[in-house]
Protein backbone atom coordinates (compact mmCIF):
# COMPACT_ATOMS: atom_id res chain seq x y z
CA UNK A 1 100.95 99.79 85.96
CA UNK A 2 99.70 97.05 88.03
CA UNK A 3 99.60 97.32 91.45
CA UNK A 4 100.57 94.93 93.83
CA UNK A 5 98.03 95.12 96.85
CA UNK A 6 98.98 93.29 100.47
CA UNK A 7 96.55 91.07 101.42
CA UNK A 8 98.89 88.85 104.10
CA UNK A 9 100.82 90.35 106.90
CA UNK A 10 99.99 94.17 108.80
CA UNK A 11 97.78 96.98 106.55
CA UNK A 12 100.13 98.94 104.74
CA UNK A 13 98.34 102.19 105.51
CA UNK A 14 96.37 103.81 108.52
CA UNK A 15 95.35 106.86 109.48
CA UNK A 16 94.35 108.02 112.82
CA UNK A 17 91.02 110.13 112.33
CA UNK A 18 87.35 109.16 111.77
CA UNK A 19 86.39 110.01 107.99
CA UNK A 20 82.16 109.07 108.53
CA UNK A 21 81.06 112.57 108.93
CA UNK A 22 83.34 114.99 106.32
CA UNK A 23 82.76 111.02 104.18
CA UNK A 24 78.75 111.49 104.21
CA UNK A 25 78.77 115.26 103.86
CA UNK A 26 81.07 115.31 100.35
CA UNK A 27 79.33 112.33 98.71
CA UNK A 28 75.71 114.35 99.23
CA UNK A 29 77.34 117.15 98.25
CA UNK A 30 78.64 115.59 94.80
CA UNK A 31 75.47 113.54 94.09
CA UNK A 32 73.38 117.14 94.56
CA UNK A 33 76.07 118.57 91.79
CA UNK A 34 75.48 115.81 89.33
CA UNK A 35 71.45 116.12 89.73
CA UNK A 36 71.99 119.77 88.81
CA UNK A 37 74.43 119.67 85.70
CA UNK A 38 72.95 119.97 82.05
CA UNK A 39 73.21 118.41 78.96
CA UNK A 40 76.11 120.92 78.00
CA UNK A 41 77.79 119.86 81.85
CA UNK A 42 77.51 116.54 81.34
CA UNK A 43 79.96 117.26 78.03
CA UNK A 44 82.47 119.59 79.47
CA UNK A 45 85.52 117.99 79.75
CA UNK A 46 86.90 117.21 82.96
CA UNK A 47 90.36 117.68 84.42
CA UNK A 48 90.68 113.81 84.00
CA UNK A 49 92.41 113.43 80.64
CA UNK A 50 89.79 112.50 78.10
CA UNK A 51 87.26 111.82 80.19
CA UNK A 52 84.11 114.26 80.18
CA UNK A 53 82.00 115.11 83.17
CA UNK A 54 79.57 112.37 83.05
CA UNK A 55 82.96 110.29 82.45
CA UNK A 56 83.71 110.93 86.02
CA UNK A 57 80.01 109.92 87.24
CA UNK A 58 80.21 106.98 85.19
CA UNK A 59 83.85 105.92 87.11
CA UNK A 60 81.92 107.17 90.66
CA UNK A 61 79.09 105.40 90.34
CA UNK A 62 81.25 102.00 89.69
CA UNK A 63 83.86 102.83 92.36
CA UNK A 64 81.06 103.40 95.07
CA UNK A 65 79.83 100.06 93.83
CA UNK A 66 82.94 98.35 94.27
CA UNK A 67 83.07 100.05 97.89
CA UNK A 68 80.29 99.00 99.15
CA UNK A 69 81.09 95.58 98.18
CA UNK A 70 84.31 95.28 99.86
CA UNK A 71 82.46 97.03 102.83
CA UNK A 72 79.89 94.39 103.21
CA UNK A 73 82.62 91.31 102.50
CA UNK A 74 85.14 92.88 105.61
CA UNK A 75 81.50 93.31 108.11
CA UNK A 76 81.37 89.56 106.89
CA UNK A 77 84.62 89.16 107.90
CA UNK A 78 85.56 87.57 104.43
CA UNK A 79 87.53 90.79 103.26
CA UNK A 80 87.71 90.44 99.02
CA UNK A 81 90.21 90.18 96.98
CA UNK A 82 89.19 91.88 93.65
CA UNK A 83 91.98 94.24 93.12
CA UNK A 84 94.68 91.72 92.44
CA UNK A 85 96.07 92.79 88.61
CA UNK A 86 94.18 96.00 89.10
CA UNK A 87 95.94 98.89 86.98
CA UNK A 88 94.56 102.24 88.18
CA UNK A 89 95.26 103.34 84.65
CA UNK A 90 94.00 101.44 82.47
CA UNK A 91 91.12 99.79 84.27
CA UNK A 92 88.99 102.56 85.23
CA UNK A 93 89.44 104.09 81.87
CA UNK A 94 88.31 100.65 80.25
CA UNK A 95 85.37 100.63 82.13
CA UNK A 96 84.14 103.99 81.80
CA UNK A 97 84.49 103.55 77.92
CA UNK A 98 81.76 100.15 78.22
CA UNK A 99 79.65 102.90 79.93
CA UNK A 100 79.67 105.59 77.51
CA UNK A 101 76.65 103.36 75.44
CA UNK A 102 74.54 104.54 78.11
CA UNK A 103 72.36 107.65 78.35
CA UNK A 104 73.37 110.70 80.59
CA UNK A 105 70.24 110.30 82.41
CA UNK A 106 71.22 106.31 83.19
CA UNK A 107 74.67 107.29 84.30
CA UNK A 108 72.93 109.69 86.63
CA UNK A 109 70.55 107.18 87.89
CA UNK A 110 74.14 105.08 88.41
CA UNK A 111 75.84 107.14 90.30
CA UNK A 112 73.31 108.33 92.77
CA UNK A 113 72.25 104.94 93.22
CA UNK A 114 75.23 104.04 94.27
CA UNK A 115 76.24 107.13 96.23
CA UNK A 116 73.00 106.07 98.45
CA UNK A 117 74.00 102.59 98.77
CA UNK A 118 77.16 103.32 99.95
CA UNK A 119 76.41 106.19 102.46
CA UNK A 120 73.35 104.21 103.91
CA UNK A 121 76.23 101.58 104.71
CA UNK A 122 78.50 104.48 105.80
CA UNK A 123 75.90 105.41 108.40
CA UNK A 124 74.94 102.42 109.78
CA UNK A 125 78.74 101.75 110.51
CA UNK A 126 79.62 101.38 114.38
CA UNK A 127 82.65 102.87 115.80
CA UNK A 128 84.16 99.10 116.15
CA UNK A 129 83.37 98.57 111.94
CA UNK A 130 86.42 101.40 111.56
CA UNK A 131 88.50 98.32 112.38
CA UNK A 132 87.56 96.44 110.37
CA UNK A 133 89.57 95.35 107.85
CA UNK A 134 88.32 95.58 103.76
CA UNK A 135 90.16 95.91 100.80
CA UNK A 136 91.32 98.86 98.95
CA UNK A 137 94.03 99.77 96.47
CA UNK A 138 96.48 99.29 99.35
CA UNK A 139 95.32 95.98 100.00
CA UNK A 140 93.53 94.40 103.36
CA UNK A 141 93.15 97.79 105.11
CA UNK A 142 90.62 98.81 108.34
CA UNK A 143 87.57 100.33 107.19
CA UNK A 144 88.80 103.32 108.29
CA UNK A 145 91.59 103.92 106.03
CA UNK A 146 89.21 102.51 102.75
CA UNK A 147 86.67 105.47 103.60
CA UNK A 148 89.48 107.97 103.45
CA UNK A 149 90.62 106.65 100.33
CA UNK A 150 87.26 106.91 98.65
CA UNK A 151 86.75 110.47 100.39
CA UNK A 152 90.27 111.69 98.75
CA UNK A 153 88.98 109.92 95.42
CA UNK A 154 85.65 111.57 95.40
CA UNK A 155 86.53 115.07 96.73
CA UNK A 156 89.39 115.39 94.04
CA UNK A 157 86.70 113.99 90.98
CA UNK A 158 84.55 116.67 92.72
CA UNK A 159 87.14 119.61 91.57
CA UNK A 160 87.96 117.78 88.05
CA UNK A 161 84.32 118.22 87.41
CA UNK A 162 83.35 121.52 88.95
CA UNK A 163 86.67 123.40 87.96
CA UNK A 164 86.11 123.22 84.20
CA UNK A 165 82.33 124.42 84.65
CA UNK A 166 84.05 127.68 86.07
CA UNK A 167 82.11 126.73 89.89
CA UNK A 168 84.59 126.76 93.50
CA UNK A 169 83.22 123.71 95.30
CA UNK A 170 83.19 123.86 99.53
CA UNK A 171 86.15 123.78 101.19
CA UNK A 172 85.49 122.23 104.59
CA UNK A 173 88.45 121.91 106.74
CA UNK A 174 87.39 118.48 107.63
CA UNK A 175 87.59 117.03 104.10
CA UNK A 176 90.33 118.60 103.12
CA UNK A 177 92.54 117.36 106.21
CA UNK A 178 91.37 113.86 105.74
CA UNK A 179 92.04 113.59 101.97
CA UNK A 180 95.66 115.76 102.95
CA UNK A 181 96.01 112.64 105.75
CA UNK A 182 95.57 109.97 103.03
CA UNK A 183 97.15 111.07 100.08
CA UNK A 184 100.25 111.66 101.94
CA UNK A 185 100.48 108.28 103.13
CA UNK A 186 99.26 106.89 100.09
CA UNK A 187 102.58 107.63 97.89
CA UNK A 188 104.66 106.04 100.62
CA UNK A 189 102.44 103.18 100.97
CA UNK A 190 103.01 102.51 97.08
CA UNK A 191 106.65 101.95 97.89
CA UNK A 192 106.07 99.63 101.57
CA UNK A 193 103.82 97.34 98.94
CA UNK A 194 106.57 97.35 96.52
CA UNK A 195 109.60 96.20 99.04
CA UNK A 196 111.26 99.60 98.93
CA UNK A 197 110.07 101.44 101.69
CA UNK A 198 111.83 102.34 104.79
CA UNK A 199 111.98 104.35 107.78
CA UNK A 200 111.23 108.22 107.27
CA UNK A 201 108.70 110.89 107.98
CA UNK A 202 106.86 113.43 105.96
CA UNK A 203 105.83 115.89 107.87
CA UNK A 204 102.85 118.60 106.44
CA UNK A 205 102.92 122.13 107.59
CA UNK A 206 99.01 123.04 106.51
CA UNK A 207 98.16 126.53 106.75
CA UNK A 208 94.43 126.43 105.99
CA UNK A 209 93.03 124.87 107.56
CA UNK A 210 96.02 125.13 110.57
CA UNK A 211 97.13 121.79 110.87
CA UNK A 212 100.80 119.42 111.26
CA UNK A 213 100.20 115.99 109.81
CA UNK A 214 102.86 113.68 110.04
CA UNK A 215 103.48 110.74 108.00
CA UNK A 216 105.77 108.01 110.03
CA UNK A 217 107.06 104.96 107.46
CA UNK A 218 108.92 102.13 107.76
CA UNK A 219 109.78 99.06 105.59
CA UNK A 220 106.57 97.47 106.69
CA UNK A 221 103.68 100.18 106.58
CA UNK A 222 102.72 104.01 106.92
CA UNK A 223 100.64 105.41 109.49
CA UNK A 224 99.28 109.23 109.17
CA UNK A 225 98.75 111.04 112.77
CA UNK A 226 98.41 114.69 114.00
CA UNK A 227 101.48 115.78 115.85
CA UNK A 228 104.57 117.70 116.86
CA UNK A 229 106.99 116.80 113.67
CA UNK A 230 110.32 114.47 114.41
CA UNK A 231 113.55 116.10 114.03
CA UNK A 232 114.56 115.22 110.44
CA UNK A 233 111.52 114.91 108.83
CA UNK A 234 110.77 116.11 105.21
CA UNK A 235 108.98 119.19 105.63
CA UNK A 236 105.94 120.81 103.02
CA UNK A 237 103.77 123.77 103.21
CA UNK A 238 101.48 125.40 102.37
CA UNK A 239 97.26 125.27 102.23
CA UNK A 240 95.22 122.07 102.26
CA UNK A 241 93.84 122.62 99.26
CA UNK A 242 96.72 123.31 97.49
CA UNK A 243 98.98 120.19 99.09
CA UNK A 244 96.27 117.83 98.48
CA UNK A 245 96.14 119.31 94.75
CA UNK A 246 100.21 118.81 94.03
CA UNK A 247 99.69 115.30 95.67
CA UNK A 248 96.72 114.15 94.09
CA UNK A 249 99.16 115.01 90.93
CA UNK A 250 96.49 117.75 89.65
CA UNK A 251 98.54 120.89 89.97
CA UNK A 252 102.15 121.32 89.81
CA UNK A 253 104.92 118.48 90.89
CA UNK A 254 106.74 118.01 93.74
CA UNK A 255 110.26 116.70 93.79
CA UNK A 256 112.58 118.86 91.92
CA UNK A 257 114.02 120.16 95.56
CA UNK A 258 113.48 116.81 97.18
CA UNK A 259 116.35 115.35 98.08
CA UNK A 260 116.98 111.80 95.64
CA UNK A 261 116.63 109.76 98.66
CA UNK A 262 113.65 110.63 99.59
CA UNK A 263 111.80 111.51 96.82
CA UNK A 264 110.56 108.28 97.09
CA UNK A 265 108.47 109.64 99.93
CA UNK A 266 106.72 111.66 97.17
CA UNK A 267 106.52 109.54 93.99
CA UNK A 268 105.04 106.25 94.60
CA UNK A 269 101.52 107.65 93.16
CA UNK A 270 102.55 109.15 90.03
CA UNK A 271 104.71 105.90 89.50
CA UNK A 272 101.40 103.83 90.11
CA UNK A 273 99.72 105.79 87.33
CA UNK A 274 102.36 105.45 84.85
């Protein structure tokens, strides 16, 4: 479905941590994967429903593009606005098929283009350019908050590619905490952009790495922090890994022993790709 991004008022989303260094380290680490893979890797199937691996370096290489974009327009201070009508369905699966004409070695040549592009931009960022605000999914969001997206969006396409090949990618704690911070906020935020949020809190009890994200929402945004949990708060468990996984919608579901009113806490993603 179409999403409905907020470009007017306070971002929607925000998380608390710094996402440059676990950012730079994953992207390198993906682009070094897809210079490795073979003809036979390039057609394994992904986890990503009909999309092969090179399917998934053919949808990185244009969603780095479109990052770096929206990264130079909000250092401009003219943060874009491409995303309005954006279905995050239908239109990365439209593009990717207008790129299968290419060659495995072009879509290569895409995708670590633009993985160089965007993490030349990453590190020439200043600590002041986190605050910036650029556009995401979420809408008008500091720069901050668009870099964890795209870490969460490339670590996950990491595992849909490497999974199927039968090779564990790295765990680092600091990758998985920031994707765990963003996802978790990112359902929530769904619901704040659709007029249906309100005033709750997730909390996350990680295990590995040790960790206690907590999610704080109200009617008019989300905001992801480490901290003691509130009394009342929705409580999860379990590994990083594992919670990103359920979140990110690749493993298992959440919500059967959610409580109705507050399952909304939960669903806003799958909803989003519906």
């Amino acid at each position: 479905m179409e999403i409905a991004p907020r470009y007017d008022g306070p971002p929607v989303i925000d998380v608390e941590a710094d996402p440059r260094a676990p950012f730079l380290r994953q992207h390198r680490r993906l682009r070094a994967l897809f210079e490795g893979l073979t003809d036979d890797d390039w057609r394994t199937p992904s986890r990503c429903e009909g999309w092969t691996a090179r399917d998934v370096a053919s949808h990185l290489a244009t969603v780095d593009g479109f990052w770096l974009a929206s990264i130079d327009a909000g250092r401009k201070g003219e943060p874009s606005r491409f995303l309005v009508g954006f279905d995050p369905k239908a239109t990365p699966a439209m593009l990717v098929e207008a790129g299968r004409s290419k060659a495995p070695a072009e879509t290569l040549a895409d995708v670590v283009a633009a993985g160089e592009a965007l993490c030349a931009a990453v590190e020439d960022m200043t600590d002041d350019d986190l605050d910036t605000i650029a556009e995401a999914p979420p809408g008008h969001v500091p720069i901050r908050a668009l870099l964890h997206h795209a870490l969460w969006d490339s670590w996950v396409h990491e595992r849909d590619v490497c999974l199927p090949l039968g090779r564990i990618p790295d765990v680092e704690p600091d990758e998985v905490l920031a994707c765990l911070s963003y996802v978790a906020g990112l359902s929530p935020a769904f619901a704040v952009m659709a007029g249906t949020g309100k005033q709750d809190a997730l909390v996350l009890d990680v295990t590995e790495p040790r960790a206690t994200l907590v999610v704080d929402t109200d009617a008019e945004k989300v905001r992801v922090r480490h901290g003691a949990a509130p009394a009342g708060a929705l409580l999860l468990a379990g590994t990083g890994v594992d919670l990103v996984e359920r979140l990110s919608l690749r493993t298992e579901a959440l919500g059967d022993d959610i409580p109705s009113d507050r399952r909304w806490l939960l669903g806003g993603l799958a909803e989003a790709f519906s």
